[in-house]
N, C-alpha and C. Protein backbone atom coordinates (compact mmCIF):
# COMPACT_ATOMS: atom_id res chain seq x y z
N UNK A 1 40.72 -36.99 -69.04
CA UNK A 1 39.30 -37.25 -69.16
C UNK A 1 39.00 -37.69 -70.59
N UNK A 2 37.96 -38.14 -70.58
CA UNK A 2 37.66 -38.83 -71.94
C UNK A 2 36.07 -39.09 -72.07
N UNK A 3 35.96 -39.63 -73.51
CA UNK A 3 34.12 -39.55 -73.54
C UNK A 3 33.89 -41.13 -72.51
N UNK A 4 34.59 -41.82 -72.26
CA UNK A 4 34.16 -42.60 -70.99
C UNK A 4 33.55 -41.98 -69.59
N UNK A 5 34.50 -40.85 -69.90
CA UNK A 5 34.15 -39.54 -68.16
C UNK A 5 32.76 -39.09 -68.83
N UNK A 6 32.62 -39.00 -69.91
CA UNK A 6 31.28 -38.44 -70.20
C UNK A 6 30.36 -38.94 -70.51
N UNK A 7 30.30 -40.17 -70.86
CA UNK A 7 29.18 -41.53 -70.66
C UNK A 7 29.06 -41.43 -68.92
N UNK A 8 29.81 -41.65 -68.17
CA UNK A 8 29.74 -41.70 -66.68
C UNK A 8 28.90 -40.76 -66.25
N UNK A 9 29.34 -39.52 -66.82
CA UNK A 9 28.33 -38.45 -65.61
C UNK A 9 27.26 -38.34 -66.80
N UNK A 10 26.72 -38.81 -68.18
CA UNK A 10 25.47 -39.13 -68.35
C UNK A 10 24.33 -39.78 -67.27
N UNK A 11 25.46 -41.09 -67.25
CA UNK A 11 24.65 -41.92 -66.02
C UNK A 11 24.70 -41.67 -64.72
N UNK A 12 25.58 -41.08 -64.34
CA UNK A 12 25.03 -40.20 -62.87
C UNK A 12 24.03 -39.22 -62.86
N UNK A 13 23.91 -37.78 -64.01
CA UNK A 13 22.66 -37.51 -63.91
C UNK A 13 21.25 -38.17 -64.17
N UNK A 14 21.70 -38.84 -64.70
CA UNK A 14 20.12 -39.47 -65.17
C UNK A 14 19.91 -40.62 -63.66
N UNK A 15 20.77 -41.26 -63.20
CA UNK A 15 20.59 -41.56 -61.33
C UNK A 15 20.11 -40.31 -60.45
N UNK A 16 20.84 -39.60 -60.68
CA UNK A 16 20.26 -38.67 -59.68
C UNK A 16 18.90 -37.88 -59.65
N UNK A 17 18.36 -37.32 -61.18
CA UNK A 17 17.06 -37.26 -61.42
C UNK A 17 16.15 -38.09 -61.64
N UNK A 18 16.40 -39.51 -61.70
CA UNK A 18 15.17 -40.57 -61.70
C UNK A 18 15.29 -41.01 -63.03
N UNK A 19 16.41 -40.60 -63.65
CA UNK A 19 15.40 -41.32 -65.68
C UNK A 19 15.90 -42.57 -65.61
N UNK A 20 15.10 -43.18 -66.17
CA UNK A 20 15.25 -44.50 -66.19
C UNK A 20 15.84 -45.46 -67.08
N UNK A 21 16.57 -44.95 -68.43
CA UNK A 21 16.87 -45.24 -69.61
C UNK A 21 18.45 -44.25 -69.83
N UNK A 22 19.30 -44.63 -68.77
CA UNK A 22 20.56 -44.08 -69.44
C UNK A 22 20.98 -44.07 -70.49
N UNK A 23 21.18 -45.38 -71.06
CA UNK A 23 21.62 -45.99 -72.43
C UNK A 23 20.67 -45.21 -73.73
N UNK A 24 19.52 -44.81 -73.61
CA UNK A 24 19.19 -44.04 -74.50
C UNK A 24 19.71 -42.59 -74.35
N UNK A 25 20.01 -41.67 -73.18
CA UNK A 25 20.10 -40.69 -72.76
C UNK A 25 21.41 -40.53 -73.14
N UNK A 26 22.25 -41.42 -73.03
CA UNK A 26 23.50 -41.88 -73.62
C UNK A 26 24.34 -41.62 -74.95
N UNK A 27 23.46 -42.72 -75.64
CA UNK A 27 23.08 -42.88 -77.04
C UNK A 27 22.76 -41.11 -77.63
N UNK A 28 21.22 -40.66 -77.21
CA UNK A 28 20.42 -39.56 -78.04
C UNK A 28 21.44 -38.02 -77.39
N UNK A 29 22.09 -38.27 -76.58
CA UNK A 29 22.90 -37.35 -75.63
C UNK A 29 21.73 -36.06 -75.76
N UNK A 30 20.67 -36.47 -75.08
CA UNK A 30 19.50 -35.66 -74.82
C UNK A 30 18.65 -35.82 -73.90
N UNK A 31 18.06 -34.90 -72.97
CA UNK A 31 16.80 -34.97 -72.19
C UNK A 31 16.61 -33.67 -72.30
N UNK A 32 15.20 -34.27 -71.24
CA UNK A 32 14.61 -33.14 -70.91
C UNK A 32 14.67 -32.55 -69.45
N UNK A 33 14.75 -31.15 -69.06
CA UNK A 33 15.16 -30.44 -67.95
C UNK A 33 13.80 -29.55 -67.68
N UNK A 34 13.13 -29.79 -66.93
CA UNK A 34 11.44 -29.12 -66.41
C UNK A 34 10.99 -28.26 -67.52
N UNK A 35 10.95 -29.34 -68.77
CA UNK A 35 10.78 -28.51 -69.98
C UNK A 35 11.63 -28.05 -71.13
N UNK A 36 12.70 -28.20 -70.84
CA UNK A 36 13.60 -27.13 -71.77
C UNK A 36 14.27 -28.98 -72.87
N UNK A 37 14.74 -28.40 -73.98
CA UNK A 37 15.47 -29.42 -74.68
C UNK A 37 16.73 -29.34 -74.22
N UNK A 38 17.46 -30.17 -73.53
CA UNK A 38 18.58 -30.03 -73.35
C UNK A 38 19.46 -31.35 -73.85
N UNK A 39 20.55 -30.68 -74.85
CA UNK A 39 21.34 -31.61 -75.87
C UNK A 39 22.84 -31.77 -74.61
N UNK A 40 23.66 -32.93 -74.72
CA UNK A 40 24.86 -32.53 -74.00
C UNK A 40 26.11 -32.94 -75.33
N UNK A 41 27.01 -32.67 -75.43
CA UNK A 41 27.93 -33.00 -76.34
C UNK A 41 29.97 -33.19 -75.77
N UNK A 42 30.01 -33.87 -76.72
CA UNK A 42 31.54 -34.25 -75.96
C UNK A 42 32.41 -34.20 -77.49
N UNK A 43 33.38 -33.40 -77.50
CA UNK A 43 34.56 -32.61 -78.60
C UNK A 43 35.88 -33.72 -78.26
N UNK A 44 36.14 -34.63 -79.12
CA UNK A 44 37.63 -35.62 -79.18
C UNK A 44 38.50 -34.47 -78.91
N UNK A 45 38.37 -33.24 -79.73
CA UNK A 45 39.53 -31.96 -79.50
C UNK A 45 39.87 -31.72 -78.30
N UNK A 46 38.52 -31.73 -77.60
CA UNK A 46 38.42 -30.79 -76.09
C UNK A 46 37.93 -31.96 -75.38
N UNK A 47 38.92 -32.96 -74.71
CA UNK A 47 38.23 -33.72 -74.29
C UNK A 47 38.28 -34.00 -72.63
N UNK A 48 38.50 -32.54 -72.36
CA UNK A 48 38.21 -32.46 -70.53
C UNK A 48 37.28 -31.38 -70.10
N UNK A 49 36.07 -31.80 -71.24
CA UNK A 49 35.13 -30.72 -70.76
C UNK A 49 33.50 -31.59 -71.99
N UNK A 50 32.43 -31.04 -71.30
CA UNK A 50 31.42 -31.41 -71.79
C UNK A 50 30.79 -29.76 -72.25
N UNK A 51 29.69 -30.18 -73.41
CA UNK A 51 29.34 -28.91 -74.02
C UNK A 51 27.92 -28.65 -73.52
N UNK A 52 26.82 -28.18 -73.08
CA UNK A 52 25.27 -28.52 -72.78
C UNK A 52 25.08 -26.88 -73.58
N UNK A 53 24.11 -27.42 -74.16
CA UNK A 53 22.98 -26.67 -74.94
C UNK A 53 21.48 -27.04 -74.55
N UNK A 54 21.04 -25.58 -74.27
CA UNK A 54 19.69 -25.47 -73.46
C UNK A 54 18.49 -24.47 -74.86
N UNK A 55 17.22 -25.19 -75.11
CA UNK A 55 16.82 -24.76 -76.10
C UNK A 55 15.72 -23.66 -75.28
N UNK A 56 15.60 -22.90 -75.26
CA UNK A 56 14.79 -21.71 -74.44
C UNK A 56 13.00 -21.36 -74.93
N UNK A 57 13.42 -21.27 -76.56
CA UNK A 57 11.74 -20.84 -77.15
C UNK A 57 12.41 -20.16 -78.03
N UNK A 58 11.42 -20.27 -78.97
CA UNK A 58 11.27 -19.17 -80.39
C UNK A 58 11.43 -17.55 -79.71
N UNK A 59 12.17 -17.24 -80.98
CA UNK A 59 11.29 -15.77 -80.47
C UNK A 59 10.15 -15.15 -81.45
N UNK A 60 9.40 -14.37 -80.40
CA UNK A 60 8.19 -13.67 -81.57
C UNK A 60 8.78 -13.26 -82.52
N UNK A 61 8.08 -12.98 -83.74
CA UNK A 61 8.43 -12.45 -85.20
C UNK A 61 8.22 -10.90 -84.70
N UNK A 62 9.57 -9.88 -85.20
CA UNK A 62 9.43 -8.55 -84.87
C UNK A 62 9.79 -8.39 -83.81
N UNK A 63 10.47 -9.43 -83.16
CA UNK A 63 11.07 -9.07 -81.41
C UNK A 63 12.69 -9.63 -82.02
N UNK A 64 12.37 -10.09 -82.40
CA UNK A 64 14.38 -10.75 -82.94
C UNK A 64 15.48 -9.47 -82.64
N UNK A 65 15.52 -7.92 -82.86
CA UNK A 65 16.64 -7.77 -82.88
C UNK A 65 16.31 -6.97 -81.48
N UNK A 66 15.84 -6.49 -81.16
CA UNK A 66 15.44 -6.57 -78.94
C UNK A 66 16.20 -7.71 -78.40
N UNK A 67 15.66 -8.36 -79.16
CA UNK A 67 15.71 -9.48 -77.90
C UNK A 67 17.20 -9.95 -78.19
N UNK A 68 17.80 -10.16 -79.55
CA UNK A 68 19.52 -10.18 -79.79
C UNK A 68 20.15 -9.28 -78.87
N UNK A 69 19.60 -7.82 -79.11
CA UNK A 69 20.36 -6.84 -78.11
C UNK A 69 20.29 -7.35 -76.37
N UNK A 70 19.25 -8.06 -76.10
CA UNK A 70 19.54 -8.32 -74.57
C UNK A 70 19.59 -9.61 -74.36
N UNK A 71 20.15 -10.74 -75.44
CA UNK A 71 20.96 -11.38 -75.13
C UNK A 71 22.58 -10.94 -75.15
N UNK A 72 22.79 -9.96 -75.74
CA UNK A 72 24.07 -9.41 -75.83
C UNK A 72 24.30 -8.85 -74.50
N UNK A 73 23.27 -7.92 -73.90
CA UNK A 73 23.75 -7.69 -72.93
C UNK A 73 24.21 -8.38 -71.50
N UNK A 74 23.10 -9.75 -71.54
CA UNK A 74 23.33 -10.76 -70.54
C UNK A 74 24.31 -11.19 -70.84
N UNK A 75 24.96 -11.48 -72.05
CA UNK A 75 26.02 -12.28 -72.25
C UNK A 75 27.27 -11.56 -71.30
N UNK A 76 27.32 -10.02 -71.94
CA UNK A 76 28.08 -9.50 -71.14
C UNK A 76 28.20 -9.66 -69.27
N UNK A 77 26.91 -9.20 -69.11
CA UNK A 77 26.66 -8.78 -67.53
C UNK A 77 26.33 -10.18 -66.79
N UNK A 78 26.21 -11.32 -67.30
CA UNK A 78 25.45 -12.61 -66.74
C UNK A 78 26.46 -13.77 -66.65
N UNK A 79 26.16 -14.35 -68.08
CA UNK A 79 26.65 -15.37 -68.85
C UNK A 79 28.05 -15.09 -69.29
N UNK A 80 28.77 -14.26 -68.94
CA UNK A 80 30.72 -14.24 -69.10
C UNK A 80 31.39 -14.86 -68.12
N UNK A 81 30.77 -14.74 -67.05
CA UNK A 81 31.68 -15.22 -65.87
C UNK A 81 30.90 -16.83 -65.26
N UNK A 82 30.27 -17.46 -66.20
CA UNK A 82 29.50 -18.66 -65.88
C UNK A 82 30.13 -19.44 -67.37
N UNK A 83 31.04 -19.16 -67.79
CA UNK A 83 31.22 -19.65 -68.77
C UNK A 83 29.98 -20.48 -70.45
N UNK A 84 29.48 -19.11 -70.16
CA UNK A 84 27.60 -19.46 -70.85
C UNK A 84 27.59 -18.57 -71.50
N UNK A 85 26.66 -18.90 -72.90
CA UNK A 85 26.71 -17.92 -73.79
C UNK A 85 24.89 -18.56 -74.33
N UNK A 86 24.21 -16.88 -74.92
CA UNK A 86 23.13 -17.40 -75.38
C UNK A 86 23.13 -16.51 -76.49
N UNK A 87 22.40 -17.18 -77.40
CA UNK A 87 22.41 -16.52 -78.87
C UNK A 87 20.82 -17.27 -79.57
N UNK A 88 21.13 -16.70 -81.18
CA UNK A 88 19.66 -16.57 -81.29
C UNK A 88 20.06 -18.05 -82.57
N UNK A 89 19.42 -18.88 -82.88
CA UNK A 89 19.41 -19.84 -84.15
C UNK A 89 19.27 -19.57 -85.14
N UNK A 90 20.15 -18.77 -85.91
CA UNK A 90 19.06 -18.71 -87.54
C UNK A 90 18.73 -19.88 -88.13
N UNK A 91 18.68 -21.15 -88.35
CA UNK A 91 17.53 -21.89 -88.36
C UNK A 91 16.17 -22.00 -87.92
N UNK A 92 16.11 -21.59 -86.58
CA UNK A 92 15.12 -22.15 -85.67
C UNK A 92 14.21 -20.69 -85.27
N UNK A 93 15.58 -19.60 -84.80
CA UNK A 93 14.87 -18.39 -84.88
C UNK A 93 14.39 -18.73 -82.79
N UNK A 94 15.15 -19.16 -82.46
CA UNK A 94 15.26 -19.87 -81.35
C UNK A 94 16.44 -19.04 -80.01
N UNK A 95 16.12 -19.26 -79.34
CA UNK A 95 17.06 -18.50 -77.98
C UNK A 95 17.91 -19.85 -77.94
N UNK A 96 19.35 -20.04 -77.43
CA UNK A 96 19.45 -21.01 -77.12
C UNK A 96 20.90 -20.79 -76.18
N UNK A 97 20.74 -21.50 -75.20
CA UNK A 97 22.18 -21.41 -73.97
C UNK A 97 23.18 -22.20 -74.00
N UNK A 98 24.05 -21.83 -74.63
CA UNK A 98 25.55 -22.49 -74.86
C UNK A 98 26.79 -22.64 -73.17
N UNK A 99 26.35 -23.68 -72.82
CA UNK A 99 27.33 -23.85 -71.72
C UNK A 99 28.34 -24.53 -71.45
N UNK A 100 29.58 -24.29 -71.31
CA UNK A 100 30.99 -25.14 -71.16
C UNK A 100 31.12 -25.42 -69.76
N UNK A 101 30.99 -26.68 -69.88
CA UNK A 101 31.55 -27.44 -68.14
C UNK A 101 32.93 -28.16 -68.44
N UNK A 102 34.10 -28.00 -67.64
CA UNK A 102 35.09 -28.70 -67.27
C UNK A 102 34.43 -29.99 -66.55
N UNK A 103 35.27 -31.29 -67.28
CA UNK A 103 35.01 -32.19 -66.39
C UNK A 103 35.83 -32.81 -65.62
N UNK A 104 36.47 -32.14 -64.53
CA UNK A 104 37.20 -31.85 -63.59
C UNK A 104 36.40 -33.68 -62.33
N UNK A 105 37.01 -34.10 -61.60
CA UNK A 105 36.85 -34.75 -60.89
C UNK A 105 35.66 -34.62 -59.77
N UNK A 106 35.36 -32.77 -59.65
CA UNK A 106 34.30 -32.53 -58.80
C UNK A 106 32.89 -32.62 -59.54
N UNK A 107 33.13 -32.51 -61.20
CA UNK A 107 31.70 -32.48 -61.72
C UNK A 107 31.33 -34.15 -61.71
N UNK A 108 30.36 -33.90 -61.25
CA UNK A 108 29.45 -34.99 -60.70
C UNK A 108 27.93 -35.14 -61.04
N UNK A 109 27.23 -36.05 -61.27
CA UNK A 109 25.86 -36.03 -61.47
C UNK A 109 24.83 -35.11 -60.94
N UNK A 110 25.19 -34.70 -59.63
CA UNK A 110 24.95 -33.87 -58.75
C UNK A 110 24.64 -32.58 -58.82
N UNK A 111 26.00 -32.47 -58.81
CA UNK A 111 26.51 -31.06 -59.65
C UNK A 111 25.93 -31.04 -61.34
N UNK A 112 25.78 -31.59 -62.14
CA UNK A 112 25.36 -31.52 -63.19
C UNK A 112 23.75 -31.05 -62.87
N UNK A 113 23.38 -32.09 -61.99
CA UNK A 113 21.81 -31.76 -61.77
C UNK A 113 21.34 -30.10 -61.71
N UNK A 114 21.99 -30.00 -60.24
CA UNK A 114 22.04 -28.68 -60.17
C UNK A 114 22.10 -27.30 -61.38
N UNK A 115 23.15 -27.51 -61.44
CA UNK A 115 23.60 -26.82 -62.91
C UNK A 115 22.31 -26.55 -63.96
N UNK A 116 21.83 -27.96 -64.14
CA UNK A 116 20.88 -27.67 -65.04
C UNK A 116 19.50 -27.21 -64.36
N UNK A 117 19.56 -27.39 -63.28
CA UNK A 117 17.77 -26.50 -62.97
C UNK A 117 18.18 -25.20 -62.37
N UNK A 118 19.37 -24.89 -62.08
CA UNK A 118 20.04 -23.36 -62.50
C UNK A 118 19.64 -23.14 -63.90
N UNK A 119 20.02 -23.43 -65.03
CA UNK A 119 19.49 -22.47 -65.88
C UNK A 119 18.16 -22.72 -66.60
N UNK A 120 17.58 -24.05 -66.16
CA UNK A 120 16.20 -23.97 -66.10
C UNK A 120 15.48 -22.75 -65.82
N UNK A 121 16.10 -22.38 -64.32
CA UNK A 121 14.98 -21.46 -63.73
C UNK A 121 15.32 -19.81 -64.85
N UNK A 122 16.65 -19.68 -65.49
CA UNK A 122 16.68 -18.79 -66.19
C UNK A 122 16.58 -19.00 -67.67
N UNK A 123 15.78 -20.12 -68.33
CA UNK A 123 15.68 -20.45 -69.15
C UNK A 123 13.84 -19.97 -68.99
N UNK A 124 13.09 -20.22 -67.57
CA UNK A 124 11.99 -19.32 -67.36
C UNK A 124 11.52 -18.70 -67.45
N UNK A 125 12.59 -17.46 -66.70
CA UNK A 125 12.55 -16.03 -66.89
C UNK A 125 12.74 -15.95 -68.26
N UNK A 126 13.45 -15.76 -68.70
CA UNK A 126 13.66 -15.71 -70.63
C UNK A 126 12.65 -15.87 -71.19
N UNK A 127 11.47 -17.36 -70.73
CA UNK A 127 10.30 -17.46 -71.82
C UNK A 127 9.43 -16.41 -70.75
N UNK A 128 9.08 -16.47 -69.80
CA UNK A 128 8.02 -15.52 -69.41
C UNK A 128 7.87 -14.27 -68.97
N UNK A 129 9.24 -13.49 -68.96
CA UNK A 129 9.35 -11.94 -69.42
C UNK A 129 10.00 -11.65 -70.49
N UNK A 130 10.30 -12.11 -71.13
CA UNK A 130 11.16 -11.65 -73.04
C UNK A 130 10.39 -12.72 -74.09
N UNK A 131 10.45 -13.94 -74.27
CA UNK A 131 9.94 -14.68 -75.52
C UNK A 131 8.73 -14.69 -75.59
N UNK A 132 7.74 -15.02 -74.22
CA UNK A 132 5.96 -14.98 -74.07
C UNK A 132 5.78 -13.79 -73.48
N UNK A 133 6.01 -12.56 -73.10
CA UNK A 133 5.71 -11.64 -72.47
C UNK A 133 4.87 -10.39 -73.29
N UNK A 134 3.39 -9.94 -72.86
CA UNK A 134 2.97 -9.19 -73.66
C UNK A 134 3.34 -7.85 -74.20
N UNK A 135 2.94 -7.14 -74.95
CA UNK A 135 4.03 -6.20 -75.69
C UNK A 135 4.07 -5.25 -74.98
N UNK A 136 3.09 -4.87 -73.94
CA UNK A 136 3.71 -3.93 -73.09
C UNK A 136 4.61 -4.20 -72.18
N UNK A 137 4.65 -5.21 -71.41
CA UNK A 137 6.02 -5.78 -70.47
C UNK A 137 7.12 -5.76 -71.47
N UNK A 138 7.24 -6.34 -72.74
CA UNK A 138 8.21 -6.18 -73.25
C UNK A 138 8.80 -5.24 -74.15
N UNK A 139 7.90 -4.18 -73.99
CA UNK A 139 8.36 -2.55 -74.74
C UNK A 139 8.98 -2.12 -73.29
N UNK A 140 9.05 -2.07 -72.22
CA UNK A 140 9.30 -1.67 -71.19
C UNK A 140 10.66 -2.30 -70.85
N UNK A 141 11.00 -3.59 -70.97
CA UNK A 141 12.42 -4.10 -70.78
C UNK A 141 13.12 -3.83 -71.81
N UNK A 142 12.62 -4.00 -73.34
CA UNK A 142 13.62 -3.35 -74.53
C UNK A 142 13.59 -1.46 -74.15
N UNK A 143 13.11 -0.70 -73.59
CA UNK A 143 12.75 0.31 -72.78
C UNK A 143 14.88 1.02 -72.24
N UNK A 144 15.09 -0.45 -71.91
CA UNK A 144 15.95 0.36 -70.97
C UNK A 144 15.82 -0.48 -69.47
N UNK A 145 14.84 -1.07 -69.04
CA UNK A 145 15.12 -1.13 -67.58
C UNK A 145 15.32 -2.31 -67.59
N UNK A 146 16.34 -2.38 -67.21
CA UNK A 146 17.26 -3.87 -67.16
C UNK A 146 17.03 -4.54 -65.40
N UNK A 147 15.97 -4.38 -65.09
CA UNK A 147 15.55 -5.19 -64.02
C UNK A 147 15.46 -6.87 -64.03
N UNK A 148 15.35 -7.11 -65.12
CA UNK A 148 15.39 -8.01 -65.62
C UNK A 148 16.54 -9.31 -65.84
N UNK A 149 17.76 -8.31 -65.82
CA UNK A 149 19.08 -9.00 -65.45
C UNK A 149 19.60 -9.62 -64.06
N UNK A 150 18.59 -9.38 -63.29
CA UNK A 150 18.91 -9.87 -62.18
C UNK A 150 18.37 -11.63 -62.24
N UNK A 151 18.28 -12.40 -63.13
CA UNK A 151 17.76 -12.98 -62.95
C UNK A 151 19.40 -14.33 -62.71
């Protein structure tokens, strides 16, 4: 595989969701996913696999080390066996979802699509019970009740 395989399934997802401007999508190796910033990247080192980074939301000021602790814990209980990792930006001060795809012959535009409004929908949950959630919902999940991991 090669960044040719990964120009390709640029332009298959962007066919399969409607965008209309591969060659920029291409080029900026960026869109957007029902909201979220999503960067994709391709490693000369590692070159049978694509990298996608999903930008989630700030976190509130004074929620940073909560909310580190239960990205730690998803990482464990969630994001280990999806080959996904989320962590916090010290630049940005930002949630953000680190995902490794093999680009194996079955990943496909398709499958990419998918993939990404999979963690859309948990890129959701993240902003509207942990990053926007008011301080009592979220004294209650830093609390202990990890109901929340089911997501």
């Amino acid at each position: 595989m090669s960044s040719e395989r990964f120009d390709e399934l640029i332009y298959e997802i962007c066919d399969v969701v409607g965008l209309p401007d591969p060659e920029y999508v291409a080029e900026m190796r960026a869109l957007e996913i029902e909201g979220f910033d999503v960067h994709l990247d391709h490693q000369e080192s590692d070159p049978d696999s694509l990298y996608v980074t999903f930008h989630y939301g700030a976190v509130t000021p004074g929620r940073s080390l909560v909310v580190f602790r239960l990205m730690l814990e998803a990482n464990l209980l969630i994001y280990a066996q999806d080959q996904a990792q989320l962590c916090l930006d010290a630049d940005t001060g930002s949630v953000v979802l680190l995902v490794y795809v093999p680009m194996t012959p079955d990943t496909t535009g398709e499958y990419l699509a998918d993939l990404f409004g999979h963690y859309a929908e948990h890129g959701r949950y993240w902003q509207t019970n942990i990053l926007e959630s008011p301080d009592e919902m979220f004294e209650g999940i830093a609390s202990g009740n990890l109901m929340w991991l089911r997501a």
